[in-house]
N, C-alpha and C. Protein backbone atom coordinates (compact mmCIF):
# COMPACT_ATOMS: atom_id res chain seq x y z
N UNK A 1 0.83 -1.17 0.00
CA UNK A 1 0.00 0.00 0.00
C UNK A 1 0.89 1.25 0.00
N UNK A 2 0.86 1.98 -0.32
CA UNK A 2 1.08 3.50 -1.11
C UNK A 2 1.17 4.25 0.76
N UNK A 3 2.60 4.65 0.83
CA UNK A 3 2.58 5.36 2.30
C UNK A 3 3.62 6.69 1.61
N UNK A 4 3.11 7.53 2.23
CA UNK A 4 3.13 9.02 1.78
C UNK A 4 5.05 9.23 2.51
N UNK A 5 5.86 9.72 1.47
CA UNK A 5 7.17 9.17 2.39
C UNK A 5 7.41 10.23 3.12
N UNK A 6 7.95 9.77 4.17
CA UNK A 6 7.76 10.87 5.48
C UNK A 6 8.75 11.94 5.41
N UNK A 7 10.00 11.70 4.46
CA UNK A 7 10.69 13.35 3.83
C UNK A 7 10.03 14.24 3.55
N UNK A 8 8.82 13.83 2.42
CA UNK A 8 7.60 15.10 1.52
C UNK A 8 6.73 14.94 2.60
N UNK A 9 6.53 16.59 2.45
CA UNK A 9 5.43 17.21 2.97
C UNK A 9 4.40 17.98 1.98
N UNK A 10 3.44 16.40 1.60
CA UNK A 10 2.57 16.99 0.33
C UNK A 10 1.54 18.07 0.77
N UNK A 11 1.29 17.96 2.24
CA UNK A 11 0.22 19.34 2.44
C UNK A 11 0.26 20.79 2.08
N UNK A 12 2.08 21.12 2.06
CA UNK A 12 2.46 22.41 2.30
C UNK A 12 3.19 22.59 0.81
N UNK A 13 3.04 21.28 0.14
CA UNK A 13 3.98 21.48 -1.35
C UNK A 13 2.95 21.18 -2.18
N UNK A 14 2.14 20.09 -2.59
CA UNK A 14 1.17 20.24 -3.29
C UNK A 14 0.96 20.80 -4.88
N UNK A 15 0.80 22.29 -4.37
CA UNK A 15 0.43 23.14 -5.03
C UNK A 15 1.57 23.27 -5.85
N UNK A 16 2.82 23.46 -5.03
CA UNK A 16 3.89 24.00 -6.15
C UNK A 16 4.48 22.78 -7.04
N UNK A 17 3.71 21.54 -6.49
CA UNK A 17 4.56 20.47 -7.25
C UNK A 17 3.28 20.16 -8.63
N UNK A 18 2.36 20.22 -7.83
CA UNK A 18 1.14 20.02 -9.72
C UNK A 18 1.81 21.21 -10.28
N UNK A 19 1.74 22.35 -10.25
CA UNK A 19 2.15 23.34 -10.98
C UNK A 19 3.47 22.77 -11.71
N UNK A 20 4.66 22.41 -10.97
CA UNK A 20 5.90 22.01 -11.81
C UNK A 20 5.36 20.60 -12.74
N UNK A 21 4.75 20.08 -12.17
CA UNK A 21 4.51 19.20 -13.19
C UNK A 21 3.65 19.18 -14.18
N UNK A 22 2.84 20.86 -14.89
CA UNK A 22 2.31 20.64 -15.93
C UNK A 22 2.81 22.33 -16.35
N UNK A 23 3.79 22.59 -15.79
CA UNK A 23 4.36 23.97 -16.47
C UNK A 23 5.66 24.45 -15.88
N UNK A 24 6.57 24.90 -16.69
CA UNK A 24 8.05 25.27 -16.36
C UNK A 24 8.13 26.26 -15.05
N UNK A 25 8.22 26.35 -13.33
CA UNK A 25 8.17 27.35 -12.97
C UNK A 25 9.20 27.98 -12.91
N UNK A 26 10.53 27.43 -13.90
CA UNK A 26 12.04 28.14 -13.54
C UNK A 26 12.25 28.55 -14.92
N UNK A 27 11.55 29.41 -15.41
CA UNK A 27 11.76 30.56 -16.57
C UNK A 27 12.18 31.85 -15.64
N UNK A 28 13.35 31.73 -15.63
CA UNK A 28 13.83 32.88 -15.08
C UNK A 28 14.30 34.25 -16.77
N UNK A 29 13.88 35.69 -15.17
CA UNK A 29 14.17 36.42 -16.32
C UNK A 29 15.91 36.95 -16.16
N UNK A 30 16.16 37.30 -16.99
CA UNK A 30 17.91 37.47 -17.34
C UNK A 30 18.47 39.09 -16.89
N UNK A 31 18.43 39.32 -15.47
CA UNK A 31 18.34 40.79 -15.07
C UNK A 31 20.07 41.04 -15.50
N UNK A 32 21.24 39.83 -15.01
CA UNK A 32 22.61 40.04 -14.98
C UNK A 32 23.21 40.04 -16.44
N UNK A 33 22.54 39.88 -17.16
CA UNK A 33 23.15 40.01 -18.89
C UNK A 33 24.03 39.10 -19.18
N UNK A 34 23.46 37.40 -18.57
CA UNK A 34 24.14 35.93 -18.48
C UNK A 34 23.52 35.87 -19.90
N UNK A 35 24.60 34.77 -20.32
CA UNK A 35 24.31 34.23 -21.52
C UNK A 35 23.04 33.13 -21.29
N UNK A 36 22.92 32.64 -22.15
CA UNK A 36 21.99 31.68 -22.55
C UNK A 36 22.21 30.59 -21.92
N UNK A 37 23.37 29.84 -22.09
CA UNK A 37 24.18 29.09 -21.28
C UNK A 37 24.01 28.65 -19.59
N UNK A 38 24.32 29.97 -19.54
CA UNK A 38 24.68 30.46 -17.99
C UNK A 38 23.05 30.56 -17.55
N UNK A 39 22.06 31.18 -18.11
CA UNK A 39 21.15 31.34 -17.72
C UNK A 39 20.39 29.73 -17.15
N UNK A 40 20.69 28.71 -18.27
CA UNK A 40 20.29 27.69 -18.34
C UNK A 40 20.81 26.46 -16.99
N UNK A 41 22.32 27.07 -16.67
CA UNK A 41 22.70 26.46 -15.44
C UNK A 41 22.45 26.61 -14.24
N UNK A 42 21.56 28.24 -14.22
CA UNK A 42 21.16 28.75 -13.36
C UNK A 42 19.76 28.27 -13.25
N UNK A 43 19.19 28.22 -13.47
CA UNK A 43 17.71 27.44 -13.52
C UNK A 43 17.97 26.04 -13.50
N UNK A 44 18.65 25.39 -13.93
CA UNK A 44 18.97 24.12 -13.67
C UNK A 44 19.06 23.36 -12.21
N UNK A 45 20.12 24.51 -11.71
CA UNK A 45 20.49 24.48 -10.38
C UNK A 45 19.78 24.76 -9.24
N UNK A 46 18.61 25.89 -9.59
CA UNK A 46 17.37 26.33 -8.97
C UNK A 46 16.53 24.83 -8.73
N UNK A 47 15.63 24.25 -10.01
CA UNK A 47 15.43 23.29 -10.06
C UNK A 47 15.83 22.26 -9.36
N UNK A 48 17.10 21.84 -9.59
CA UNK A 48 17.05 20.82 -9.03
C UNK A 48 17.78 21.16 -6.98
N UNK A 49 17.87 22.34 -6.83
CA UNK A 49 17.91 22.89 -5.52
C UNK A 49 16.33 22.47 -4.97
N UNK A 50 15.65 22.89 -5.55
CA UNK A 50 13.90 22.69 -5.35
C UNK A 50 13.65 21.23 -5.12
N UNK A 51 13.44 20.36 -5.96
CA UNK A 51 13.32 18.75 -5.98
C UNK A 51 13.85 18.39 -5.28
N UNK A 52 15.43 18.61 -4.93
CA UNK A 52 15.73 17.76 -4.00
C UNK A 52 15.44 18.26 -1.99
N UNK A 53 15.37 19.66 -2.54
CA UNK A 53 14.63 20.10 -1.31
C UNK A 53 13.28 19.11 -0.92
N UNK A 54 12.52 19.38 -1.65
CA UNK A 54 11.01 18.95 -1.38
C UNK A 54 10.93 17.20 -1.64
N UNK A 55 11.88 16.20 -1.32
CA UNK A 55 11.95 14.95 -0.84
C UNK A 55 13.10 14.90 -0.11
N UNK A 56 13.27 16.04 0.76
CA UNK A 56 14.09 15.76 1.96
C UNK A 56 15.72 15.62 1.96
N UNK A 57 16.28 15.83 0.76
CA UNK A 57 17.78 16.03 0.55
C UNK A 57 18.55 17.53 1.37
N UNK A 58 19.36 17.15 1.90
CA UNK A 58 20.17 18.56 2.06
C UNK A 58 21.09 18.76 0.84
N UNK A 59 21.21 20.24 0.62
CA UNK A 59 22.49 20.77 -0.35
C UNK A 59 23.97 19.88 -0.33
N UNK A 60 24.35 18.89 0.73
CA UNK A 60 25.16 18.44 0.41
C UNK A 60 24.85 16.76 -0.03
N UNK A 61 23.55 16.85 0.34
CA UNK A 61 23.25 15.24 -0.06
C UNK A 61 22.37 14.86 -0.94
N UNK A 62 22.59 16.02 -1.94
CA UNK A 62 21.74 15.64 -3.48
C UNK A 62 21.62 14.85 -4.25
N UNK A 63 20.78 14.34 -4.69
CA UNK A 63 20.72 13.38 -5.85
C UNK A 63 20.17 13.86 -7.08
N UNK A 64 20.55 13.26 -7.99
CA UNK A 64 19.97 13.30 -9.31
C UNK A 64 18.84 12.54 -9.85
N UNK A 65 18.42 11.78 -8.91
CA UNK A 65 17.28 11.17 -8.93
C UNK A 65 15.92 11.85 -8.54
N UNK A 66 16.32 13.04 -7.92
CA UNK A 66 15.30 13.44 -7.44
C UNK A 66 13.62 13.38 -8.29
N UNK A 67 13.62 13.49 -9.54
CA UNK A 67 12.64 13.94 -10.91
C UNK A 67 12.01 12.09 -10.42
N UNK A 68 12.74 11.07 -10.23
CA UNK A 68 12.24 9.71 -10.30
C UNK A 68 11.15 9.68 -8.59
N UNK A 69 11.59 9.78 -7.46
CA UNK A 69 11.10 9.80 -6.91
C UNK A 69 9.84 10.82 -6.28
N UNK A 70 10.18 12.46 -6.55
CA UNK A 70 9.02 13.03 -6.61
C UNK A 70 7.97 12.72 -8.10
N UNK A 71 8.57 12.16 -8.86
CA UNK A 71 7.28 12.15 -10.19
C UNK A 71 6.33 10.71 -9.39
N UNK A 72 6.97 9.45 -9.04
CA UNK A 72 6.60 8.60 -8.47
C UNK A 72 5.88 8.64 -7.54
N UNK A 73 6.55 9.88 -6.77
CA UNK A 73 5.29 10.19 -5.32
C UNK A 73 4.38 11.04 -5.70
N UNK A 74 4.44 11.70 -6.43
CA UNK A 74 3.12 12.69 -6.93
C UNK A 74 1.99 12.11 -7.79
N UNK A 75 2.32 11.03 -8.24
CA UNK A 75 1.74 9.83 -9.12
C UNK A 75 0.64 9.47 -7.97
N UNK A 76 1.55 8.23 -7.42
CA UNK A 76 0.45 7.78 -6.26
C UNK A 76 -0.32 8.55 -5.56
N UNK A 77 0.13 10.12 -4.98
CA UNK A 77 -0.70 10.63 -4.41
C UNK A 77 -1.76 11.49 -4.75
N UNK A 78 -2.06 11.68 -6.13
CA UNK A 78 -2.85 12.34 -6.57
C UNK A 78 -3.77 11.29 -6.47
N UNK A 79 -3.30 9.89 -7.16
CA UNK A 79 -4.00 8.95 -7.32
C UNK A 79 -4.92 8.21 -6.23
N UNK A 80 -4.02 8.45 -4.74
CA UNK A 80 -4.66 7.90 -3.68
C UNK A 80 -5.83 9.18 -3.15
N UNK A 81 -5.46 10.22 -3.54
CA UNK A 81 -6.28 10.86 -3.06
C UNK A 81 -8.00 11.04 -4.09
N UNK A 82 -7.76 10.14 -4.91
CA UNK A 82 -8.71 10.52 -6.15
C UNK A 82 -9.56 9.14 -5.51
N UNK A 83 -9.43 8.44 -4.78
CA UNK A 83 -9.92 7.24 -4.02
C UNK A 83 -9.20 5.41 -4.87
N UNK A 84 -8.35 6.10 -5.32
CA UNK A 84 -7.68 4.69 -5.80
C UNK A 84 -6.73 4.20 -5.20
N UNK A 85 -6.50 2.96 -4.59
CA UNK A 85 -5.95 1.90 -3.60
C UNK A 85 -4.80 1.98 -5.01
N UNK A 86 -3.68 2.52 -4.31
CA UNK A 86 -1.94 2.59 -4.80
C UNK A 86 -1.12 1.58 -4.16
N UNK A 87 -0.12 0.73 -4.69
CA UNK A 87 0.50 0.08 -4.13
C UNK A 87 1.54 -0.41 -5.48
N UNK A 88 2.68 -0.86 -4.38
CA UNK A 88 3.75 -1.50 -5.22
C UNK A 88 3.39 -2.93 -5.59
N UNK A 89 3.40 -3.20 -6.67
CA UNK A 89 3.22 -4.30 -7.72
C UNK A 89 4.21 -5.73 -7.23
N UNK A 90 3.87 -6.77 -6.87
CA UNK A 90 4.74 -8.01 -6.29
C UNK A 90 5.39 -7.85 -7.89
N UNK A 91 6.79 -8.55 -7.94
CA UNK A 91 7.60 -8.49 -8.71
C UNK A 91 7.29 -9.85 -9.58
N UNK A 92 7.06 -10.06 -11.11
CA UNK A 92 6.78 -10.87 -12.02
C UNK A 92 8.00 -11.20 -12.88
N UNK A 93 8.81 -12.63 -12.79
CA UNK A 93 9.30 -12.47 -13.63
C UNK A 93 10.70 -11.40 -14.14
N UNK A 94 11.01 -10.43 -12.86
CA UNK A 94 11.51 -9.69 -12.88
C UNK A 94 11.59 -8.54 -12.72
N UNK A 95 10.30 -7.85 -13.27
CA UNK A 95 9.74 -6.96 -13.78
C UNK A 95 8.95 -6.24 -12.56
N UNK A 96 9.48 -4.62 -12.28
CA UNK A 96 8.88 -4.42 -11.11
C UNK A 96 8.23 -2.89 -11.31
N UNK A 97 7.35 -2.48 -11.74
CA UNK A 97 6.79 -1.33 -11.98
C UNK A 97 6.50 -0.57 -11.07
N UNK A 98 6.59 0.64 -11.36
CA UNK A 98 6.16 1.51 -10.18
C UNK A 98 4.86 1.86 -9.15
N UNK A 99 4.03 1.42 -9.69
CA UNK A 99 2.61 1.45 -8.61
C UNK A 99 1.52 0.16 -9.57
N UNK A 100 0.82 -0.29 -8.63
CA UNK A 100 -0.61 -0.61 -9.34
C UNK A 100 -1.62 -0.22 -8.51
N UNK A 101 -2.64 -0.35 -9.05
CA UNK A 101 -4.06 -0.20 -8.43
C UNK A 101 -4.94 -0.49 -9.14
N UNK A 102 -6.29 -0.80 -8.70
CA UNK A 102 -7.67 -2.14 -9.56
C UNK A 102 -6.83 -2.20 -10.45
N UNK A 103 -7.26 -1.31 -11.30
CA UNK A 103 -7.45 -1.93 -12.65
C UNK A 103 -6.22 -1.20 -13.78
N UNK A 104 -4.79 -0.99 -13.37
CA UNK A 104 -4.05 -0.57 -14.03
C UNK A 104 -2.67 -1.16 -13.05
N UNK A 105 -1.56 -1.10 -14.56
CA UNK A 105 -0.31 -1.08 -13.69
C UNK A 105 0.10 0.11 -14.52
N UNK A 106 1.08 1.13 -13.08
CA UNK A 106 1.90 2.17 -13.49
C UNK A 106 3.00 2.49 -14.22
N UNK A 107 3.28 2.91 -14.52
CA UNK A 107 5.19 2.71 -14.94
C UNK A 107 5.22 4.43 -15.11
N UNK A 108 5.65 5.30 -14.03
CA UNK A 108 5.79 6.77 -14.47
C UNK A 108 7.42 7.30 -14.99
N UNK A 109 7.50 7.85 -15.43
CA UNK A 109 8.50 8.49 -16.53
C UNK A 109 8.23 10.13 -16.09
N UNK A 110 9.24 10.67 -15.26
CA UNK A 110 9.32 12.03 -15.12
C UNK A 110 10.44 12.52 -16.01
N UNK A 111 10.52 14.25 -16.45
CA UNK A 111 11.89 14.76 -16.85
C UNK A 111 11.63 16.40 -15.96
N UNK A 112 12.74 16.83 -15.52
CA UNK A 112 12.86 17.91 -15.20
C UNK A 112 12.60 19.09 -16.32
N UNK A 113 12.44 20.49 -16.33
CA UNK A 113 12.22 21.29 -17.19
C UNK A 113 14.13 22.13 -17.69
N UNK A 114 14.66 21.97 -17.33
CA UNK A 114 15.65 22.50 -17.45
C UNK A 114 16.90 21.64 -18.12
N UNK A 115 16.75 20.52 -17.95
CA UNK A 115 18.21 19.47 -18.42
C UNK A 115 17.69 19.13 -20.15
N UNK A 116 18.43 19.99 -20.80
CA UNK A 116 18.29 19.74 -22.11
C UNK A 116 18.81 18.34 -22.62
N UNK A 117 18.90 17.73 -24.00
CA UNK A 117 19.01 16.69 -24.65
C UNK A 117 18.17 15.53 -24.60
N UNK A 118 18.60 14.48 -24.94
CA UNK A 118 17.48 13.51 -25.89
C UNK A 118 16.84 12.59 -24.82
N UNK A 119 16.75 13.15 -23.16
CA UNK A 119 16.94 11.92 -22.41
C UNK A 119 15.38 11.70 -21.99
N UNK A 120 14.62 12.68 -22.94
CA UNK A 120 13.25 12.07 -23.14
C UNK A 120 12.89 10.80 -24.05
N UNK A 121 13.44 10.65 -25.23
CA UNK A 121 13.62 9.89 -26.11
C UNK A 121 13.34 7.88 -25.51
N UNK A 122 14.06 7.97 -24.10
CA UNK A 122 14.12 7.12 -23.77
C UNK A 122 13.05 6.50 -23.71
N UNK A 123 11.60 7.14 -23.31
CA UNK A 123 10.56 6.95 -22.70
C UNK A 123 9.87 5.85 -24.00
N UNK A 124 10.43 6.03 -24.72
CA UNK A 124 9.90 4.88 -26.09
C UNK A 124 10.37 3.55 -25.98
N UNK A 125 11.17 2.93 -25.27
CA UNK A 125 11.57 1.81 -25.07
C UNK A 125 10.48 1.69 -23.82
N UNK A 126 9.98 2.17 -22.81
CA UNK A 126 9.19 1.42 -22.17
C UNK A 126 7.99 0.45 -23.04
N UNK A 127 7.48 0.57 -24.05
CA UNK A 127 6.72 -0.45 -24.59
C UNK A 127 7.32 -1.64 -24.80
N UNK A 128 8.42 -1.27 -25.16
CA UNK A 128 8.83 -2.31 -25.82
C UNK A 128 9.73 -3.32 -24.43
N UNK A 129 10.14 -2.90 -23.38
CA UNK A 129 11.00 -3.64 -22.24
C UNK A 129 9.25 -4.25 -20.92
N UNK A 130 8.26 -3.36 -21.28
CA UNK A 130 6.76 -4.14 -20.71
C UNK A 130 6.14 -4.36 -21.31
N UNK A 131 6.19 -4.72 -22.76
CA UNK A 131 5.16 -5.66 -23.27
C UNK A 131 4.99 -6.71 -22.42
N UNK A 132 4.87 -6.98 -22.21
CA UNK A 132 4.57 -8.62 -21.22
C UNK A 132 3.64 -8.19 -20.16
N UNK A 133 4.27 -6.67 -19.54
CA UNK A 133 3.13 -6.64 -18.39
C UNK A 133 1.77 -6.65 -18.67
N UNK A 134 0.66 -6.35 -19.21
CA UNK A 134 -0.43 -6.44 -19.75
C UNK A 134 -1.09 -7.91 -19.05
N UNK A 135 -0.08 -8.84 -19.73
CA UNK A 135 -0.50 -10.13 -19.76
C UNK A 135 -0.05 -10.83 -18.53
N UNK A 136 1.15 -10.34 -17.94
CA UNK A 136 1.49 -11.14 -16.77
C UNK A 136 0.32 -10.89 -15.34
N UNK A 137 0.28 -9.06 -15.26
CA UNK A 137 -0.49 -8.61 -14.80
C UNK A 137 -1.64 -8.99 -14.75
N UNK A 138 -2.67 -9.00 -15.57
CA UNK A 138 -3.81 -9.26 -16.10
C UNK A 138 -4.13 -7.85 -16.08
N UNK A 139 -3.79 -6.37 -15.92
CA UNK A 139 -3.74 -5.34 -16.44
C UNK A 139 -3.03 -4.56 -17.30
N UNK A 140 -3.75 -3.34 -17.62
CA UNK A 140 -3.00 -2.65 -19.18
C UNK A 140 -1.95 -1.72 -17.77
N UNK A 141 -1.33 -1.36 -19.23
CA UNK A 141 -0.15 -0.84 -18.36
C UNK A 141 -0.28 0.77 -19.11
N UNK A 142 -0.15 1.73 -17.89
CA UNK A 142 -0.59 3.19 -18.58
C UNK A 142 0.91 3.72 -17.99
N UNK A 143 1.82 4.40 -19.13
CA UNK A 143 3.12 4.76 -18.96
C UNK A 143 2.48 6.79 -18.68
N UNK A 144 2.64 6.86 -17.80
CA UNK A 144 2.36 8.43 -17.02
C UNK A 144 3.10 9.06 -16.62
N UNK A 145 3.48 10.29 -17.75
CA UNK A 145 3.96 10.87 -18.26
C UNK A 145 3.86 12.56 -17.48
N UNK A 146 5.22 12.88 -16.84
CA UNK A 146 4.98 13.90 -15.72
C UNK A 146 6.46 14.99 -16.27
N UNK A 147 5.57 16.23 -15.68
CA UNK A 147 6.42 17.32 -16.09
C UNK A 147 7.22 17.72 -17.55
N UNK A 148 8.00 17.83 -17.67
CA UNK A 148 8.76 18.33 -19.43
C UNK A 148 8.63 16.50 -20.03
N UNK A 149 8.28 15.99 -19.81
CA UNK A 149 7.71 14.55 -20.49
C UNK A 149 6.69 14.41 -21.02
N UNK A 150 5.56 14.87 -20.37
CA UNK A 150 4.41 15.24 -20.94
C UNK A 150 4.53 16.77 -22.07
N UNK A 151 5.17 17.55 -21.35
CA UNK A 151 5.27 18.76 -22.33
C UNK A 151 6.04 18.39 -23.40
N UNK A 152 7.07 17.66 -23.47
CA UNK A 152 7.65 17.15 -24.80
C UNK A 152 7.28 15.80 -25.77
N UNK A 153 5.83 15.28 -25.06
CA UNK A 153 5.65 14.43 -25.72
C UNK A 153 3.86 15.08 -26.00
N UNK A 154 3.79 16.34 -25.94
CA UNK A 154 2.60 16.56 -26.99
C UNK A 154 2.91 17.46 -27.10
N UNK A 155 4.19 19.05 -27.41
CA UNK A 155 4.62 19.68 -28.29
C UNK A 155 5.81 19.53 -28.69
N UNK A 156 6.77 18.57 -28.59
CA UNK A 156 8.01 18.44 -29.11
C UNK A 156 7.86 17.53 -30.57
N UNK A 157 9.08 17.35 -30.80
CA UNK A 157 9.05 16.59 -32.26
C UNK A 157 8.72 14.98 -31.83
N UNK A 158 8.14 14.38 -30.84
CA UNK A 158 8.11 13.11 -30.63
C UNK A 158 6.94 12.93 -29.91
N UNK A 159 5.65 13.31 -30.75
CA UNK A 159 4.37 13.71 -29.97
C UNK A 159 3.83 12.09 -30.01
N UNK A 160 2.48 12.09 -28.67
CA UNK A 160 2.16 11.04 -28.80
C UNK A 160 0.87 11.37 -27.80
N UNK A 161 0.76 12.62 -27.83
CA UNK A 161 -0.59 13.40 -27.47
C UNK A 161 -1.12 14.52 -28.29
N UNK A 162 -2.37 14.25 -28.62
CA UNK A 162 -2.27 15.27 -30.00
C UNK A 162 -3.08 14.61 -31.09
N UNK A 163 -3.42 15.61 -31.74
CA UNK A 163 -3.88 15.13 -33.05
C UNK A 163 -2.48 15.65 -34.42
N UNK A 164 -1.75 16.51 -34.40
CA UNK A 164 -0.84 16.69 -35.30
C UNK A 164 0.38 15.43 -35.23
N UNK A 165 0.00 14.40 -35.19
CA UNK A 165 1.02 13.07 -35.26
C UNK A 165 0.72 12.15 -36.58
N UNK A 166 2.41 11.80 -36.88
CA UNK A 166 2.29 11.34 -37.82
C UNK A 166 1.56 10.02 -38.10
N UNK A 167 1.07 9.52 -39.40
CA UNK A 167 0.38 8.20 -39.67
C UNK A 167 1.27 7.01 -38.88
N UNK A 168 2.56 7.60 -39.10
CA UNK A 168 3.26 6.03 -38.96
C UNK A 168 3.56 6.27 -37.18
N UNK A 169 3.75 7.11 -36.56
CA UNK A 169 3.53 7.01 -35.24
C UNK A 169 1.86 6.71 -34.46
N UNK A 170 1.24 7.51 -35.29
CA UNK A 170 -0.25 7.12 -34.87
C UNK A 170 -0.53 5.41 -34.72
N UNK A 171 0.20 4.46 -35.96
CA UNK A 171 -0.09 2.96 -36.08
C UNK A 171 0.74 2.60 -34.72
N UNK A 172 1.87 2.96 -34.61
CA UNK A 172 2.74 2.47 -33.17
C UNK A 172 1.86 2.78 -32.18
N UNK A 173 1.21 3.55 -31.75
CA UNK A 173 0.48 4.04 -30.59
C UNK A 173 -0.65 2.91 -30.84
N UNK A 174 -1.24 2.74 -31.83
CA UNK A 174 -2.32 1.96 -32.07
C UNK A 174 -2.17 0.66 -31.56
N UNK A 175 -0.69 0.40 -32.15
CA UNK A 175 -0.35 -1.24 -32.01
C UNK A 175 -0.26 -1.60 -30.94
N UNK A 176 0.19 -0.45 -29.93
CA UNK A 176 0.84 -0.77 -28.26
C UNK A 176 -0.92 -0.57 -27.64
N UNK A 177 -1.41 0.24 -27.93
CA UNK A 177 -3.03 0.49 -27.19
C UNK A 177 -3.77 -1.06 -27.62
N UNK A 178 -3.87 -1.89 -28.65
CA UNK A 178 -4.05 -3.23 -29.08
C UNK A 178 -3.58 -4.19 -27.82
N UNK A 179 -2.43 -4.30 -27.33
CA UNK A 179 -1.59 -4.75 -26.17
C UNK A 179 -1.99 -3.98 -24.50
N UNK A 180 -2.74 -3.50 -24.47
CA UNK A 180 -3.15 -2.85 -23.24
C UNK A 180 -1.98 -2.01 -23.16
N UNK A 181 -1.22 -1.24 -23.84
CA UNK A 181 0.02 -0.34 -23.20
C UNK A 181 -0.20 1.08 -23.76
N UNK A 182 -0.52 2.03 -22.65
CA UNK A 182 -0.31 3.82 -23.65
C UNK A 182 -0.20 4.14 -22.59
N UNK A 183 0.24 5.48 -23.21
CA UNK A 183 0.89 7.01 -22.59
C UNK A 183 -0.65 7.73 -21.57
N UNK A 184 0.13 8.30 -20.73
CA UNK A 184 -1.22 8.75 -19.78
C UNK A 184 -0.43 10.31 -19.69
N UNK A 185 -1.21 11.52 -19.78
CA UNK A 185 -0.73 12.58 -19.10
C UNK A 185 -0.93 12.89 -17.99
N UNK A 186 -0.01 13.10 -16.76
CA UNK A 186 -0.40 13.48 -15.59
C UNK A 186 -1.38 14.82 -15.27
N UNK A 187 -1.56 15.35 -16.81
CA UNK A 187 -2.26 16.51 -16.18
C UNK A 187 -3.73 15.83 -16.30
N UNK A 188 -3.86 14.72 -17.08
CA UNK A 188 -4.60 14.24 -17.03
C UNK A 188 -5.44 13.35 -16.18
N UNK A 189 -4.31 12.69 -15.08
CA UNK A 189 -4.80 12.18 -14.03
C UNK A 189 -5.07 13.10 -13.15
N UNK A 190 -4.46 14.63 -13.10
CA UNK A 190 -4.68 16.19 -12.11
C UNK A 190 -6.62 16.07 -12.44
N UNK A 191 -6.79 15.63 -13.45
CA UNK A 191 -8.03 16.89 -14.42
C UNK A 191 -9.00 15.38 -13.83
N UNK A 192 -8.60 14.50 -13.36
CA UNK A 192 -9.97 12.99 -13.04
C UNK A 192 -9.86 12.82 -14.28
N UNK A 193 -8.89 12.39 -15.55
CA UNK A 193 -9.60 11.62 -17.06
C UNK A 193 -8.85 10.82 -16.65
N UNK A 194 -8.57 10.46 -16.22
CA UNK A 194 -8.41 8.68 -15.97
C UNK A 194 -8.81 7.46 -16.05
């Protein structure tokens, strides 16, 4: 069962964490006449000063994981609070996903708003490394999709929310939704379409 981890304090963060997770809040404006660069390390650093704040890290005991475990805990807890029984999935075969409940298994995929390059890209091999869950499970598996993940996967070049997608990505989405497996937006589990 889904226990709220006692680092986060979702009562008093909440707010600022749905917000990061369906819009950039570290668009900073450029008062010191930093480059682009510089601007970008600076928000970076903000960011991930923030995340690892708000699951209980001190400045000297940061992780880079932080985006995995708050996207994970903001998952379940929207979810538990929407009246759905969250819990970690007994391990199949190997295979250990991040939450289930009735009638779905989880697998969430966060990205921070600030760390540029392709390391969204990745999120396309989850079909293909849980195909199986569907069937082992006896549930579909909804890959939920949080913060610049969701924003880059329905306005970036690798959409898969949307109607402006191509034919031949539209059939991949088709083929994996055939298999019980698609993309979920977290703003979507925020909004109850679940």
């Amino acid at each position: 069962m889904y226990r709220k981890p006692s680092c986060m304090n979702f009562e008093s963060s909440l707010n600022s964490i749905c917000k990061w997770c369906i819009s950039n809040p570290f668009i900073g404006k450029n008062d010191n006449n930093l480059s682009k660069k510089q601007m970008n390390e600076k928000m970076n650093k903000a960011e991930k000063n923030w995340g690892n704040l708000l699951i209980g890290r001190s400045p000297e005991n940061q992780t880079s994981q932080w985006t995995t475990i708050l996207g994970e805990s903001i998952v379940a807890e929207i979810l538990s609070s929407q009246g759905h029984t969250v819990y970690r999935p007994k391990n199949i075969n190997g295979y250990k996903p991040d939450w289930e409940i009735e009638d779905a298994i989880i697998e969430v995929k966060t990205r921070n708003w600030t760390t540029s390059g392709t390391a969204g890209e990745k999120v396309f091999g989850v079909p293909y490394k849980y195909a199986e869950i569907p069937k082992l499970y006896g549930k579909p598996l909804k890959i939920v999709c949080v913060a610049y993940q969701e924003y880059e996967l329905t306005h970036g070049k690798t959409k898969v929310f949307g109607e402006d997608i191509s034919t031949e990505k539209k059939e991949m989405l088709a083929f994996w939704k055939e298999r019980n497996i698609e993309f979920v937006k977290f703003s979507d589990i925020i909004n109850n379409k679940f």
